[in-house]
N, C-alpha and C. Protein backbone atom coordinates (compact mmCIF):
# COMPACT_ATOMS: atom_id res chain seq x y z
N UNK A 1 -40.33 12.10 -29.38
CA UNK A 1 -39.07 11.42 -29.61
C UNK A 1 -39.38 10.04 -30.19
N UNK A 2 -38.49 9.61 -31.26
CA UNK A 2 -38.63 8.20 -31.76
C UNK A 2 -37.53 7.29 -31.76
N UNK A 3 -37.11 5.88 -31.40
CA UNK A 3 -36.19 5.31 -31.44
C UNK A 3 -36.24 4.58 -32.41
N UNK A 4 -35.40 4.11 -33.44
CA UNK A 4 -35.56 3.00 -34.12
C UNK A 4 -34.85 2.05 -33.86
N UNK A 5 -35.71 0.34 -33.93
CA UNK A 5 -35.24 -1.15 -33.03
C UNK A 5 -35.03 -1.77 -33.90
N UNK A 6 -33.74 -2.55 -33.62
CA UNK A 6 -33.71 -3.84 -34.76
C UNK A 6 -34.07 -5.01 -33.58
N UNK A 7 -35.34 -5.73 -34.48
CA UNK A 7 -35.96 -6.87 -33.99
C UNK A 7 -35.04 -8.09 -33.80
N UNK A 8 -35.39 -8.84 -33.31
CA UNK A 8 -34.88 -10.20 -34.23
C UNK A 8 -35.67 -11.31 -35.20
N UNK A 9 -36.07 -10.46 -36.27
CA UNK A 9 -36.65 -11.26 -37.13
C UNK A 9 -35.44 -11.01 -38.57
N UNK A 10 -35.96 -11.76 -39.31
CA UNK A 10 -35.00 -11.77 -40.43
C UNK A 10 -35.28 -11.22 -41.51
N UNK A 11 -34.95 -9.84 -40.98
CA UNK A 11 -35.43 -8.21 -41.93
C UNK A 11 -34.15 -7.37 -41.36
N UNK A 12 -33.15 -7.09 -42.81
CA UNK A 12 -31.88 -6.07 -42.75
C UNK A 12 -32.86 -4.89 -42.53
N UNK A 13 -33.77 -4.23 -40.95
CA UNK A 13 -33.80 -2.49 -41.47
C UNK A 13 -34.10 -3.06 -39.81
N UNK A 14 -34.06 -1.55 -39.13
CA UNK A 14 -34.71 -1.10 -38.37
C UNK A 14 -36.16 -0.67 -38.08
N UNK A 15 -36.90 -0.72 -37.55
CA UNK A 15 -38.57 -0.23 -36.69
C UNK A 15 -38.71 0.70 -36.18
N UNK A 16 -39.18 2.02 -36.51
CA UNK A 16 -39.26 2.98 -35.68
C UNK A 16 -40.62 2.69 -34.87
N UNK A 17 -40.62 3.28 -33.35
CA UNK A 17 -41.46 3.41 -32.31
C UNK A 17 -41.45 4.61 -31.72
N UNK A 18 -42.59 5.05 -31.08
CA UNK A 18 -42.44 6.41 -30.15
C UNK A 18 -42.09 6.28 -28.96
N UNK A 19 -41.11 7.39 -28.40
CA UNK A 19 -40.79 6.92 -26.98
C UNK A 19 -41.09 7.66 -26.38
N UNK A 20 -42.33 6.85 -25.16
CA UNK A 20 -43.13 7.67 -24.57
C UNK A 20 -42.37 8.88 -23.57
N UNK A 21 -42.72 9.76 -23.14
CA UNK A 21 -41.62 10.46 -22.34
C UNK A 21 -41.67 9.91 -20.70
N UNK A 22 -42.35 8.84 -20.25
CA UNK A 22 -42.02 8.20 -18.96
C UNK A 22 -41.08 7.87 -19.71
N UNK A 23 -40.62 6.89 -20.21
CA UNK A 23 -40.02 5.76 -20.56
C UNK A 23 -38.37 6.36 -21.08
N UNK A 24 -38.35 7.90 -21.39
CA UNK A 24 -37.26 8.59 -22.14
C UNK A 24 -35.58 8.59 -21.29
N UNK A 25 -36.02 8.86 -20.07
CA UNK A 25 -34.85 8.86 -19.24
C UNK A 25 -34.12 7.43 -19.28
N UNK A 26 -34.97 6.53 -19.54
CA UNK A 26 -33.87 5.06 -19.32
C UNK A 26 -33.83 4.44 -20.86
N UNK A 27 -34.29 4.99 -21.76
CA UNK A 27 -34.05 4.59 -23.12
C UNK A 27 -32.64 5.11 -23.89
N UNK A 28 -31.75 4.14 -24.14
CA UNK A 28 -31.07 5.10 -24.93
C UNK A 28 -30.51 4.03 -25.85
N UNK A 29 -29.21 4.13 -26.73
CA UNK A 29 -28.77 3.35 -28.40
C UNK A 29 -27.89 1.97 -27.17
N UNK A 30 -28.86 0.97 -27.61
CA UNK A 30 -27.97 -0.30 -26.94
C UNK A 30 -29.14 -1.03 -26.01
N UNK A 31 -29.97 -0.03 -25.51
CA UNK A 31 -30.66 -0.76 -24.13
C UNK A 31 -31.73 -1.53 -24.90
N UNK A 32 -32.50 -2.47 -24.33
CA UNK A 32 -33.57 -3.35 -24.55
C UNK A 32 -34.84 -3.14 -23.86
N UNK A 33 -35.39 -3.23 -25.29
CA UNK A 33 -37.13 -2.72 -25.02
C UNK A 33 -37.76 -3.72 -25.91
N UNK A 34 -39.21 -3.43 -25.17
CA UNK A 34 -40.30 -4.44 -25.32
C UNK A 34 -41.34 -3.16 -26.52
N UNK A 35 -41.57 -3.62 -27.67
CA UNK A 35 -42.49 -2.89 -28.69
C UNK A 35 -43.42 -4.16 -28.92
N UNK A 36 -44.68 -3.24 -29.13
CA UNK A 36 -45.82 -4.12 -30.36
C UNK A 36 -45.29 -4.58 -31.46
N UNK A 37 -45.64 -5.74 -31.99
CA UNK A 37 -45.13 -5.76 -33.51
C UNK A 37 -46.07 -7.26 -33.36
N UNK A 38 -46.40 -6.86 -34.61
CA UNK A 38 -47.96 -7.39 -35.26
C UNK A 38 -48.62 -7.44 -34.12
N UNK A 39 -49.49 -8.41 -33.57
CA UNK A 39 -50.47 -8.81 -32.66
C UNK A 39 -49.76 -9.42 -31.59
N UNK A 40 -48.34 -8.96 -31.10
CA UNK A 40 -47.62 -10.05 -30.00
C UNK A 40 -46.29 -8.61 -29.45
N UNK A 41 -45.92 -8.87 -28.49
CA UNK A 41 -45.14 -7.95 -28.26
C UNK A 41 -43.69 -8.63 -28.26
N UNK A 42 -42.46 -8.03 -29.22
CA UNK A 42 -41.08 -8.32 -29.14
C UNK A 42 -40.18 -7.76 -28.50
N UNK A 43 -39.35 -8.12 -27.96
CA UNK A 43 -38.09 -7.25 -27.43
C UNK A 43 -37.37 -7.33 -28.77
N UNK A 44 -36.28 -5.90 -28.76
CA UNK A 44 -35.40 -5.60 -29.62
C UNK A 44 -34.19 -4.59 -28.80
N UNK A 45 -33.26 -4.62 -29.77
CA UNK A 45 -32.41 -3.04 -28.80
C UNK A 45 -32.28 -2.02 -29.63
N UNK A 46 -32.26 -1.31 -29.10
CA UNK A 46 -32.44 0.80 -29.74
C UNK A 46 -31.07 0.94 -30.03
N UNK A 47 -31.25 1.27 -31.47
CA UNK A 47 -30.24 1.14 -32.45
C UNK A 47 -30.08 2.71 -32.52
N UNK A 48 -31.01 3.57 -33.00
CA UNK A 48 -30.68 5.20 -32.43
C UNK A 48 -32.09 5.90 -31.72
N UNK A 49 -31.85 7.16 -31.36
CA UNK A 49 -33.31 7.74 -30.61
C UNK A 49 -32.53 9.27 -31.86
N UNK A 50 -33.93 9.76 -32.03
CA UNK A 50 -34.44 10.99 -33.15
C UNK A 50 -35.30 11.94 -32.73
N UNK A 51 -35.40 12.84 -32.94
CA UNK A 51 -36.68 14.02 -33.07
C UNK A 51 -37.51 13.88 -33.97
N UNK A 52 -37.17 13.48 -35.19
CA UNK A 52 -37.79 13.00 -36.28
C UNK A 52 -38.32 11.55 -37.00
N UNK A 53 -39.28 11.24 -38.02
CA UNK A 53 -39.29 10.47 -38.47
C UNK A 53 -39.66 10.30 -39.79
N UNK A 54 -39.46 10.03 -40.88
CA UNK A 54 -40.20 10.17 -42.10
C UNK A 54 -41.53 9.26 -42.35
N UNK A 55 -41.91 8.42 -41.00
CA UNK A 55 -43.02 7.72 -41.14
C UNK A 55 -43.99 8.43 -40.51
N UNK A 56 -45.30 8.16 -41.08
CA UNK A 56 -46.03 8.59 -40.49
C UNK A 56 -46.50 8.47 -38.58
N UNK A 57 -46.18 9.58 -38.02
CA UNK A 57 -46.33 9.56 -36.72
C UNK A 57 -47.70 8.56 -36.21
N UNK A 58 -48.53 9.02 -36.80
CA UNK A 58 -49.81 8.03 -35.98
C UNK A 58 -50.07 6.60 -36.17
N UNK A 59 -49.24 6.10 -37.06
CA UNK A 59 -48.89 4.80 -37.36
C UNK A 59 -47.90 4.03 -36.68
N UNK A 60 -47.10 4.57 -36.08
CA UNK A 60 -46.07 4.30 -34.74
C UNK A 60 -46.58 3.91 -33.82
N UNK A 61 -46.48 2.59 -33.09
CA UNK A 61 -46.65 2.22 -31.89
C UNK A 61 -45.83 2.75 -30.49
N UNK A 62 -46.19 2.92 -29.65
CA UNK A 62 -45.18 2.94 -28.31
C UNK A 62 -44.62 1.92 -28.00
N UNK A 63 -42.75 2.57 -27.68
CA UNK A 63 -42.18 1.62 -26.86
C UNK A 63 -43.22 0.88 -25.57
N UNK A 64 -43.20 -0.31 -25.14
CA UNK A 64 -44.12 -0.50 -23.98
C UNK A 64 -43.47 -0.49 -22.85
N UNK A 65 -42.04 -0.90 -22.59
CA UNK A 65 -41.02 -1.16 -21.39
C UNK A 65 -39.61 -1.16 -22.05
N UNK A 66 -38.87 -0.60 -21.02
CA UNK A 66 -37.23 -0.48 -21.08
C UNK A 66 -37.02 -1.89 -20.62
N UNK A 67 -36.49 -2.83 -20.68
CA UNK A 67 -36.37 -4.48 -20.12
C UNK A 67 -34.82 -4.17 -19.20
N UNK A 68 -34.02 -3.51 -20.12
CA UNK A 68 -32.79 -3.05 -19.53
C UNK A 68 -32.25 -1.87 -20.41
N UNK A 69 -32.29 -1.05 -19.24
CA UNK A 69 -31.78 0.85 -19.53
C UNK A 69 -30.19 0.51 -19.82
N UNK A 70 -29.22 -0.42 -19.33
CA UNK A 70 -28.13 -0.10 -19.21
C UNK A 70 -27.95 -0.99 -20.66
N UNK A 71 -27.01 -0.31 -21.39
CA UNK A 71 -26.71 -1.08 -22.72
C UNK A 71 -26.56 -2.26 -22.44
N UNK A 72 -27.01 -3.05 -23.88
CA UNK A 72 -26.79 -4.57 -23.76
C UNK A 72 -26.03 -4.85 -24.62
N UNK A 73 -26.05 -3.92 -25.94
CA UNK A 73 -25.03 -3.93 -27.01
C UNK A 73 -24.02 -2.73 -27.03
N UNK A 74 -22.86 -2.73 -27.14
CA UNK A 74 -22.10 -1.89 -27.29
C UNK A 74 -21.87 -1.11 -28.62
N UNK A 75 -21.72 0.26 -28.24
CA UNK A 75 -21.78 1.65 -29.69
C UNK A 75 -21.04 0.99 -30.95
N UNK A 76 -20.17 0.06 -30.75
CA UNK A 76 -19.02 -0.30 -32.14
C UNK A 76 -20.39 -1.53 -31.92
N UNK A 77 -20.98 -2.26 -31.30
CA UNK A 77 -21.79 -3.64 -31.75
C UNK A 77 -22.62 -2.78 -32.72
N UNK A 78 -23.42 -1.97 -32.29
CA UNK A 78 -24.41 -1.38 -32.82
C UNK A 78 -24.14 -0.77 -34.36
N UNK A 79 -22.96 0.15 -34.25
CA UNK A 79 -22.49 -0.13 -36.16
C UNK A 79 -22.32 -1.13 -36.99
């Protein structure tokens, strides 16, 4: 399974990450997670979760932590 995160850096796209399957039950579109990104770890919130990805899988980092399972952004924030 893969989620893709919008960071808060100042880049219009989303980040895809793999979501490990501990981590699957409390991940879902809204909640806040902690990913690698470059050499430092960011929080972002999960904008959607997929089966798929058109990036290469082994180039994907793991989500590292759910920070908060319960949405932080709401489904109309998130469009």
């Amino acid at each position: 399974m893969y989620a893709h995160i919008a960071l808060p850096i100042p880049v219009r796209r989303t980040f895809a990450s793999v979501l490990p399957d501990e981590l699957a039950a409390d991940c879902r579109p809204g909640a806040l997670v902690t990913v690698p990104f470059g050499n430092r770890s960011k929080r972002g919130i999960v904008v959607s979760l997929g089966e798929k990805t058109d990036l290469d899988p082994s180039r994907l980092k793991p989500i590292t932590a759910v920070v908060s399972p319960e949405p932080v952004v709401s489904a109309h924030g998130l469009k």
